[in-house]
Protein backbone atom coordinates (compact mmCIF):
# COMPACT_ATOMS: atom_id res chain seq x y z
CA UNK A 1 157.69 116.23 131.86
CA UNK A 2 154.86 114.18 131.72
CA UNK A 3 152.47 114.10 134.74
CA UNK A 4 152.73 110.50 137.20
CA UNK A 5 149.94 108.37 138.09
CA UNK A 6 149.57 106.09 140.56
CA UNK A 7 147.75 103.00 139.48
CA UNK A 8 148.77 100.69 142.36
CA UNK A 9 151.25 100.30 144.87
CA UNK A 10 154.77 101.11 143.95
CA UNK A 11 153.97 101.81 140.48
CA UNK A 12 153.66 105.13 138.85
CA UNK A 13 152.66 105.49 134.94
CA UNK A 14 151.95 108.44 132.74
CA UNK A 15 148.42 109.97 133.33
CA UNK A 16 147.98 109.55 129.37
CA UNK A 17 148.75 105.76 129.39
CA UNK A 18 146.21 105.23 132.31
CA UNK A 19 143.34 106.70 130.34
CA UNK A 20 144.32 104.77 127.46
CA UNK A 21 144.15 101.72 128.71
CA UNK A 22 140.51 102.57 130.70
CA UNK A 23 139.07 103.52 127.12
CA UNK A 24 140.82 100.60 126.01
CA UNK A 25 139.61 98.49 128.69
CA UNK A 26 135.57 99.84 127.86
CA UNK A 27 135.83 99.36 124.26
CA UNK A 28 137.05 95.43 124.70
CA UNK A 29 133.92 95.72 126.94
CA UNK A 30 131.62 96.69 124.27
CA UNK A 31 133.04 95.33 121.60
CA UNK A 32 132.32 91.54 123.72
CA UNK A 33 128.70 93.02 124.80
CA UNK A 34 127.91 93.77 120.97
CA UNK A 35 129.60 89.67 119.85
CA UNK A 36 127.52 87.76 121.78
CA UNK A 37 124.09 90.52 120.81
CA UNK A 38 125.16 88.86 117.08
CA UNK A 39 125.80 85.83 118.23
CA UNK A 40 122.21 85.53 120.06
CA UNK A 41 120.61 86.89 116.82
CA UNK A 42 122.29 84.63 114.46
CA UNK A 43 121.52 81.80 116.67
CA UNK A 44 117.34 83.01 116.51
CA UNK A 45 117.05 84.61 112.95
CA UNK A 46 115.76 82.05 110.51
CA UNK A 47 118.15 80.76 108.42
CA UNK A 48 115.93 80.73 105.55
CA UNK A 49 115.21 82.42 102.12
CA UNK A 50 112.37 82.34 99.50
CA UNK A 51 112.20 81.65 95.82
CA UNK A 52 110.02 82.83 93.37
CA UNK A 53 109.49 80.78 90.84
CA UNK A 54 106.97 81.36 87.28
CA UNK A 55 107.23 79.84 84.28
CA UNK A 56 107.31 82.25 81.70
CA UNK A 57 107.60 79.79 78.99
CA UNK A 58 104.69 77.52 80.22
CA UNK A 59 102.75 77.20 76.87
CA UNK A 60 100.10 75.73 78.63
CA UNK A 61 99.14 78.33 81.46
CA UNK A 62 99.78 80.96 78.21
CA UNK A 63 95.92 80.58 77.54
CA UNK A 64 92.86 80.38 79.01
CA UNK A 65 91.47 78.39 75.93
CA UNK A 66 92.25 74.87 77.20
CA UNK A 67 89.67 72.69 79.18
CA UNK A 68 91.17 72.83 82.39
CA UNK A 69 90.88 76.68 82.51
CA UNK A 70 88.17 78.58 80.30
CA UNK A 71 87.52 80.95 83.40
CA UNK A 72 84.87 83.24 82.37
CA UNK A 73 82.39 80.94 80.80
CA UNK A 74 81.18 78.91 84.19
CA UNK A 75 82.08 75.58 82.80
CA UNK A 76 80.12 73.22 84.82
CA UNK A 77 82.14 69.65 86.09
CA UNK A 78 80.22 67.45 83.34
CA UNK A 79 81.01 70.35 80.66
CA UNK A 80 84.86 70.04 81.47
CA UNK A 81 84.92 66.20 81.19
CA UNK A 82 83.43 66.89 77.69
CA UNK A 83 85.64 69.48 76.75
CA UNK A 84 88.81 67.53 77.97
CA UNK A 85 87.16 64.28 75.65
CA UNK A 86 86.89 66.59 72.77
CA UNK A 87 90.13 68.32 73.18
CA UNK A 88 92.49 64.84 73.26
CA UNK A 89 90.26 63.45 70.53
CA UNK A 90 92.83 62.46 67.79
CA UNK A 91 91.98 64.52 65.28
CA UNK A 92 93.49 67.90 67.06
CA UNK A 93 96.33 66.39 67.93
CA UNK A 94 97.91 68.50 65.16
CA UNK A 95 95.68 71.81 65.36
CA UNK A 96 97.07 74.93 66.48
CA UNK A 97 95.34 75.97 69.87
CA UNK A 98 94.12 72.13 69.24
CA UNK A 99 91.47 72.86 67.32
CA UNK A 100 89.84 75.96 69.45
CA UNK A 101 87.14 76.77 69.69
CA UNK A 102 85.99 73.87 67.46
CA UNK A 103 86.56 71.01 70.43
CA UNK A 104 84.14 73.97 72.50
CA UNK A 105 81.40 74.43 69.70
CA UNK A 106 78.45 72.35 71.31
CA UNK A 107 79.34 72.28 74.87
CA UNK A 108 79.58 75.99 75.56
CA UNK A 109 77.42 78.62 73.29
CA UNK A 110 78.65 81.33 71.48
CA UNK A 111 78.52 83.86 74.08
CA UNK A 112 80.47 82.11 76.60
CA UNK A 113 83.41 80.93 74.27
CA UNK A 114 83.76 84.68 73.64
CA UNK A 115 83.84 85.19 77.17
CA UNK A 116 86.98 82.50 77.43
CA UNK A 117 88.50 83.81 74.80
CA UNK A 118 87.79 87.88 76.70
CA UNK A 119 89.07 86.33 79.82
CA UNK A 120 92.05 85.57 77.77
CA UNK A 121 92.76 88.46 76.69
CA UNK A 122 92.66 90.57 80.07
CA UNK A 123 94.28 87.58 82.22
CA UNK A 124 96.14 84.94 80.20
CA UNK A 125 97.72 87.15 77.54
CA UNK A 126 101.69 88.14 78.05
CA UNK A 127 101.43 91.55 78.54
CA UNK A 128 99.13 91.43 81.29
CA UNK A 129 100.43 88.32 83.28
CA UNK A 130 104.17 90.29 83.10
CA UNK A 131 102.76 93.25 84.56
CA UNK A 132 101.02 90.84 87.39
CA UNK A 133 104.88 89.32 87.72
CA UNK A 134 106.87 92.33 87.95
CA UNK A 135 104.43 93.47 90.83
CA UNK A 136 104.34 90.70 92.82
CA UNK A 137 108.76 90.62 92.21
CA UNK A 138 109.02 94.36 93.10
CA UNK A 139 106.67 94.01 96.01
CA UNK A 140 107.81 90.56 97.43
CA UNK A 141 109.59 90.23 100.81
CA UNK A 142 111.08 87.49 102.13
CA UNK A 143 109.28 86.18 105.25
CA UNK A 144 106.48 87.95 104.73
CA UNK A 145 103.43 85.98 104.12
């Protein structure tokens, strides 16, 4: 026979139901203390998320040998606006690379298109900007600036 309780007045209920329903009882109790703990961090968390965007495809930003970049070469302000006339002048339209380095003979010497074209090569050229992209990717986390 199973051992009697008394849980209040009158009433008498297996021992074994009794601690049931107190462990019952304590995990409704956590169970509410750990729903509104989510419910106060959903309610602070930012509800935000980051994109990284590059595009790979940008012909453009694929070369250093245009007159908005040629890094390496110190291109002074009145250089560039000379460079940029050169480059849209209508003839190299048509050209490969536009013409290069022939809309930069003049303007820069021979040493410092070389260093354009250098700067190209360690910076600009696929292989080195994907290994720059993979790292930032792998080594990205979101909300943290």
């Amino acid at each position: 026979s199973t051992p009697l309780r008394s849980s209040a007045p009158g009433s008498e209920q297996p021992a074994s139901l009794t601690t049931s329903s107190l462990r019952l009882a304590a995990l409704e109790a956590a169970l509410d203390l750990q729903s509104q703990r989510i419910a106060d961090l959903e309610r602070v968390a930012p509800k935000e998320f980051e994109l990284l965007h590059y595009n790979v495809l940008a012909d453009q930003a694929g070369t250093n040998m245009q007159p908005w970049f040629c890094y390496g070469a110190g291109v002074t302000v009145e250089e560039r606006k000379e460079l940029h006339r050169r480059f849209y002048a209508t003839d190299n339209k048509r050209k490969k690379d536009k013409g290069w380095p022939s809309w930069a003979l003049g303007v820069l010497s021979p040493e410092r298109i070389a260093a354009v074209e250098e700067y190209d090569q360690r910076i600009f050229k696929w292989d080195q900007r994907r290994k720059r992209l993979w790292a930032a990717v792998r080594t990205h986390r979101v909300g943290c600036r």
